[in-house]
Protein backbone atom coordinates (compact mmCIF):
# COMPACT_ATOMS: atom_id res chain seq x y z
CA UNK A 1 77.88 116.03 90.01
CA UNK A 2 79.78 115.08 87.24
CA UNK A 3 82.76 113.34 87.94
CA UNK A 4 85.17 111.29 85.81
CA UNK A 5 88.53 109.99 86.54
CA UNK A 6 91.54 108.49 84.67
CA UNK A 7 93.85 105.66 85.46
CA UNK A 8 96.88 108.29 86.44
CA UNK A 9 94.50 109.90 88.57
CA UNK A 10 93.53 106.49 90.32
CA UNK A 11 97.46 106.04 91.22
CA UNK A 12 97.92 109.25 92.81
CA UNK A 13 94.43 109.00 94.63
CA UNK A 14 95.73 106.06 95.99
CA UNK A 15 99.39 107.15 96.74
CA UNK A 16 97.52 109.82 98.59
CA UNK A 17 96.15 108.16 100.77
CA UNK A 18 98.65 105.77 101.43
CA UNK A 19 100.90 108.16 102.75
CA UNK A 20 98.19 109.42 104.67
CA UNK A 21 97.73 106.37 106.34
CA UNK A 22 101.27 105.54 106.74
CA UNK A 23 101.95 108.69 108.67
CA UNK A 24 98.70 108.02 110.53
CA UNK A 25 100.54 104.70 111.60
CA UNK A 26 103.81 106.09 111.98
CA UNK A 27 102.91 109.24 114.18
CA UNK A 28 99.22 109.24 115.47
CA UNK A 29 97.59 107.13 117.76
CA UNK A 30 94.66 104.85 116.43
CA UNK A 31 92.47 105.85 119.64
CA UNK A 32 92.58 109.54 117.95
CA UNK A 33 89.74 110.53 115.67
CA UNK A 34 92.10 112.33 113.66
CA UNK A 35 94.02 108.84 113.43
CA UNK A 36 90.70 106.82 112.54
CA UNK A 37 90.13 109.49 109.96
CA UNK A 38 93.26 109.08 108.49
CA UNK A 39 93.36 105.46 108.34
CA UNK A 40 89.81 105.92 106.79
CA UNK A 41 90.77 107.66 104.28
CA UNK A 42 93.89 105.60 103.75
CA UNK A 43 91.16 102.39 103.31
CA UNK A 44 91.33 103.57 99.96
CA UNK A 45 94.62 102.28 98.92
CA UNK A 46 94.34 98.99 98.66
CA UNK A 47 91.39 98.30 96.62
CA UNK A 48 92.68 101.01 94.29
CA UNK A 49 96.11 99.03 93.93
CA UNK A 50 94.15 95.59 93.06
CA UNK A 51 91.64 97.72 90.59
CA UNK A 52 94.72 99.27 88.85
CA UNK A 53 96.44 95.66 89.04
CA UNK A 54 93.39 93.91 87.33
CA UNK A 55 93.19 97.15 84.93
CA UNK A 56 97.01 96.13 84.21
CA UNK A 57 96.56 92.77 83.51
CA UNK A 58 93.82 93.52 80.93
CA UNK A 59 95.93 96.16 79.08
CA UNK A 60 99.22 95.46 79.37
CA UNK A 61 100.98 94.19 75.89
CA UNK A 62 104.18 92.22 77.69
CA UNK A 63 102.36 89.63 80.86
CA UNK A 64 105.76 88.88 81.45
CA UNK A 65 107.22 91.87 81.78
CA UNK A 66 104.48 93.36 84.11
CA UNK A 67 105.49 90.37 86.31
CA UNK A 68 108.80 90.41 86.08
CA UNK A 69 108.64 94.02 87.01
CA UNK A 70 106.45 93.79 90.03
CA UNK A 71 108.69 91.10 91.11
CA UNK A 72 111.78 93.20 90.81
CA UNK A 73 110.33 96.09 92.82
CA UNK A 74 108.83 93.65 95.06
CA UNK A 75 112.45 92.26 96.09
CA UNK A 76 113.50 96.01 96.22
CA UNK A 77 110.80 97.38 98.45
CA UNK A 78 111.56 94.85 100.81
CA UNK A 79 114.08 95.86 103.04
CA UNK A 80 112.58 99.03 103.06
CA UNK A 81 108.62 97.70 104.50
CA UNK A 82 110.70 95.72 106.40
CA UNK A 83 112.40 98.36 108.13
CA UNK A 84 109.56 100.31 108.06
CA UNK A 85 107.24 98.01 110.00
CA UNK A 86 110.51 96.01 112.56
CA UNK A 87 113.46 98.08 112.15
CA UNK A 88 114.90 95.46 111.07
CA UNK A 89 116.00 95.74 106.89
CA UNK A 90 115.43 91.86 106.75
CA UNK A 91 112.50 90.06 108.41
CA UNK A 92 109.56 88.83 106.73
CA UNK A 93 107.55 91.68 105.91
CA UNK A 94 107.54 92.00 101.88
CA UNK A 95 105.02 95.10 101.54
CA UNK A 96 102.43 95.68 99.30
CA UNK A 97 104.09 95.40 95.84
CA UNK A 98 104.53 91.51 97.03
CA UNK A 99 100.92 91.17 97.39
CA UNK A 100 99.93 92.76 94.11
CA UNK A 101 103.28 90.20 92.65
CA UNK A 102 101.20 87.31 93.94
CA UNK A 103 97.69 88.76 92.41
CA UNK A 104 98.96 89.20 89.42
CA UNK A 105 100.51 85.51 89.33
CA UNK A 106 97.00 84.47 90.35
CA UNK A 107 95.09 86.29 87.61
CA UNK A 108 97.51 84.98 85.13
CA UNK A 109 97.51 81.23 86.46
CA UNK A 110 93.35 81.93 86.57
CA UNK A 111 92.89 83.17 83.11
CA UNK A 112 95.53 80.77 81.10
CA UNK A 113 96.72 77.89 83.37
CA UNK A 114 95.02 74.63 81.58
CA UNK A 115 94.24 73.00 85.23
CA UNK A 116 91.19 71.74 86.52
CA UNK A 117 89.28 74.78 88.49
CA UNK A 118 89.69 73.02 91.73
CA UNK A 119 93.52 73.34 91.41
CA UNK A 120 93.10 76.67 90.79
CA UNK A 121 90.89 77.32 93.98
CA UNK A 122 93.95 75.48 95.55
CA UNK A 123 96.31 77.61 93.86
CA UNK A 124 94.53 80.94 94.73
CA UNK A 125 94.50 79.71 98.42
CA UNK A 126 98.20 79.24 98.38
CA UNK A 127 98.62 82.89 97.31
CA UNK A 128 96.87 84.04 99.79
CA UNK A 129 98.64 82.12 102.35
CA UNK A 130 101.58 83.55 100.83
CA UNK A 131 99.84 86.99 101.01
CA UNK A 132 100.18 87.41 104.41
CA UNK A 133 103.88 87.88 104.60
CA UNK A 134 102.77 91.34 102.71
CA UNK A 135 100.73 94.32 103.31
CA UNK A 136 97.13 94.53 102.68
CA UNK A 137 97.26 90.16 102.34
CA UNK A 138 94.55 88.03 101.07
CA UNK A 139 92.38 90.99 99.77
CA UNK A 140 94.26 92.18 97.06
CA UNK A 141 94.29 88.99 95.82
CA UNK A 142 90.91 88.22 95.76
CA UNK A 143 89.84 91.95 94.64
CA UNK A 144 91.87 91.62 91.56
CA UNK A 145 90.04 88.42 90.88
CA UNK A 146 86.77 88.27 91.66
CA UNK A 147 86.96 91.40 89.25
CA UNK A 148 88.37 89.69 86.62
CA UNK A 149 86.43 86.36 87.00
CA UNK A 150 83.03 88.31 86.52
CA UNK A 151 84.70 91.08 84.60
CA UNK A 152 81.72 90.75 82.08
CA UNK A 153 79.21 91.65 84.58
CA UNK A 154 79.71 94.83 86.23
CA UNK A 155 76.99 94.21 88.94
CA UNK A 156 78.29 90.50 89.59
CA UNK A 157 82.01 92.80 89.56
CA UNK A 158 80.60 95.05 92.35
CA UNK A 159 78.71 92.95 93.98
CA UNK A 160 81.63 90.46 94.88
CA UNK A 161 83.87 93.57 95.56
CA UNK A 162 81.50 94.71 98.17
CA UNK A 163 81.06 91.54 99.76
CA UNK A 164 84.94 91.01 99.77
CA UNK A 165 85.30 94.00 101.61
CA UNK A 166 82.68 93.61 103.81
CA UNK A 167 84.25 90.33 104.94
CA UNK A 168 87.33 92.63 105.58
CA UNK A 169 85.98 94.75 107.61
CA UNK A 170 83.61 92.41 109.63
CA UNK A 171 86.74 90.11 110.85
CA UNK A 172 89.39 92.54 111.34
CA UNK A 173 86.96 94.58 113.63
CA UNK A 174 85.56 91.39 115.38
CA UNK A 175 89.72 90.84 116.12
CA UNK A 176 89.36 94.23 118.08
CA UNK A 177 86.88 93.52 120.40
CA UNK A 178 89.20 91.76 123.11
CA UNK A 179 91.34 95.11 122.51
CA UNK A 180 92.35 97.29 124.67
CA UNK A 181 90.48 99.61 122.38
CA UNK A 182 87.84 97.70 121.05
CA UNK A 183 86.87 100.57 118.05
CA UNK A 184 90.39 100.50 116.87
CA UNK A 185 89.12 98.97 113.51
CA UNK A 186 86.76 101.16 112.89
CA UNK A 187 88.32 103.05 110.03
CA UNK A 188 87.92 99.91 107.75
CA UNK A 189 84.97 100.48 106.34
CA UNK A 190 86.85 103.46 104.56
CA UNK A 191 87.55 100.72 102.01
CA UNK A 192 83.76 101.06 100.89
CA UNK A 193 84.78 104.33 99.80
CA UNK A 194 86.45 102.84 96.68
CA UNK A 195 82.95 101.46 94.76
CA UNK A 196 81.45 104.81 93.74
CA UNK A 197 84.98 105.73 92.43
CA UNK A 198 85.74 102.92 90.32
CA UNK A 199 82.43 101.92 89.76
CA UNK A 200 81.09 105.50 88.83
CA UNK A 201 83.53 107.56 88.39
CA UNK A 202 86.34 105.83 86.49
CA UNK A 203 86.29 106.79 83.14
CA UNK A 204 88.18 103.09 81.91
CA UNK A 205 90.74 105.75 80.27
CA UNK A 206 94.57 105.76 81.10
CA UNK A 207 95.36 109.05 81.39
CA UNK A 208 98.85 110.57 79.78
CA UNK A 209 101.33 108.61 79.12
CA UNK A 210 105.38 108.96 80.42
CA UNK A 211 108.01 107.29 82.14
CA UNK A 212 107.12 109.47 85.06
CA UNK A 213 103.16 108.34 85.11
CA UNK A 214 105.16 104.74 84.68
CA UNK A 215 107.58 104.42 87.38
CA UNK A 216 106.76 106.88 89.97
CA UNK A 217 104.92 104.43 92.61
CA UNK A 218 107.32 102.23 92.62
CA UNK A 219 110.15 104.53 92.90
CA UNK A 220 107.88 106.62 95.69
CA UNK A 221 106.77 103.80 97.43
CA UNK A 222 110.25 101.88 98.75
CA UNK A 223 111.69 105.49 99.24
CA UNK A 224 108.77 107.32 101.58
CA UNK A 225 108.81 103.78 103.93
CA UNK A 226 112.83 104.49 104.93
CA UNK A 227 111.77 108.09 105.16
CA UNK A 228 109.37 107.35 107.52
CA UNK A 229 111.19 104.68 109.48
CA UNK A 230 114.52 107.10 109.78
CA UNK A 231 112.34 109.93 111.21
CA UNK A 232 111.47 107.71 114.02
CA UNK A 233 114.28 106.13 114.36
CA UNK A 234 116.06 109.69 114.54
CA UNK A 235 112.88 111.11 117.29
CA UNK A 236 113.47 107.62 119.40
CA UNK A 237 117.25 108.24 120.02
């Protein structure tokens, strides 16, 4: 089977199945199957999001505006993750386009900080200390990295990919085991999903270009959280 796949096609993929999983979250119980299967399939938005991140990074003609841009929607997505996740507009809960913020500070301080590489271990630590204030912390920063770092080798590429995940999924499901439901985390290995797409069936090209293709995620993503959140908040009253 013949497949091949564009960078637009990646996003949507990926916006997908994130609002798959978020209505998995928002309305389904995680004991389900049909909630495991949608937070399966919703595995396979985060690796997606650092892919397309590291994918940015390598083609975008402005660094700084890519970062300045992320950090923008970051601060703008905020209130509305936050709501989404405490119902309150304001606590610590930054969302996803934070993480990807930090990743992309982290490729950038990797590839052209002139600092000893033990400061930059240090550094990518930090940001994924920092991480964990967003969603899907700690991975997409190292994702994003570990493909740039071997970004020359596709099997080294893969290979630390795989074994990133596989941390993933091995400590968030050994978390689960003093759980009330001890299979809860089950769904993680969804993120394995994600190799034979990128690896295989990514075709390295962008896809069409327009200010819709552009700015759609990070209109969609702020807006579907406060959807989500006032449904609930509407059911609970």
């Amino acid at each position: 089977m013949n497949i091949s796949i564009n960078r637009n096609q990646l996003k949507y993929l990926a916006i997908i199945a994130m609002v798959i999983d978020h209505i998995g979250w928002t309305f389904v119980s995680i004991a389900s199957i049909q909630g495991q299967v949608m937070h399966f399939f919703g595995r396979l938005t985060g690796p997606i999001m650092a892919f397309m991140l590291y994918e940015g990074y390598l083609h975008t003609k402005d660094i700084k505006k890519y970062a300045l841009r992320l950090g923008i929607f970051a601060l703008i997505s905020w209130p509305a993750y936050s709501f989404y996740e405490t119902r309150n507009f304001f606590a610590l809960q930054f969302g996803v386009i934070y993480t990807l913020f930090l990743a992309l500070l982290t490729l950038w301080m990797w590839d052209k900080a002139n600092i000893k590489k033990w400061l930059k271990i240090v550094l990518v630590v930090v940001a994924c200390l920092l991480s964990l204030f967003g969603d899907w912390p700690i991975f997409d920063i190292l994702w994003p990295l570990f493909l740039f770092i071997y970004k020359d080798d596709p099997k080294k590429q893969w290979t630390s990919f795989a074994i990133v995940t596989a941390v993933e999924v091995i400590l968030v499901n050994l978390t689960s085991f003093t759980s009330a439901i001890p299979y809860r985390q089950v769904f993680q290995i969804g993120a394995f999903m994600v190799i034979p797409i990128l690896a295989c069936w990514y075709n390295g090209k962008p896809g069409k270009k327009n200010a819709f293709n552009k700015w759609f995620f990070y209109v969609f993503y702020p807006v579907h959280l406060l959807i989500l959140a006032l449904i609930v908040t509407l059911i609970n009253k």
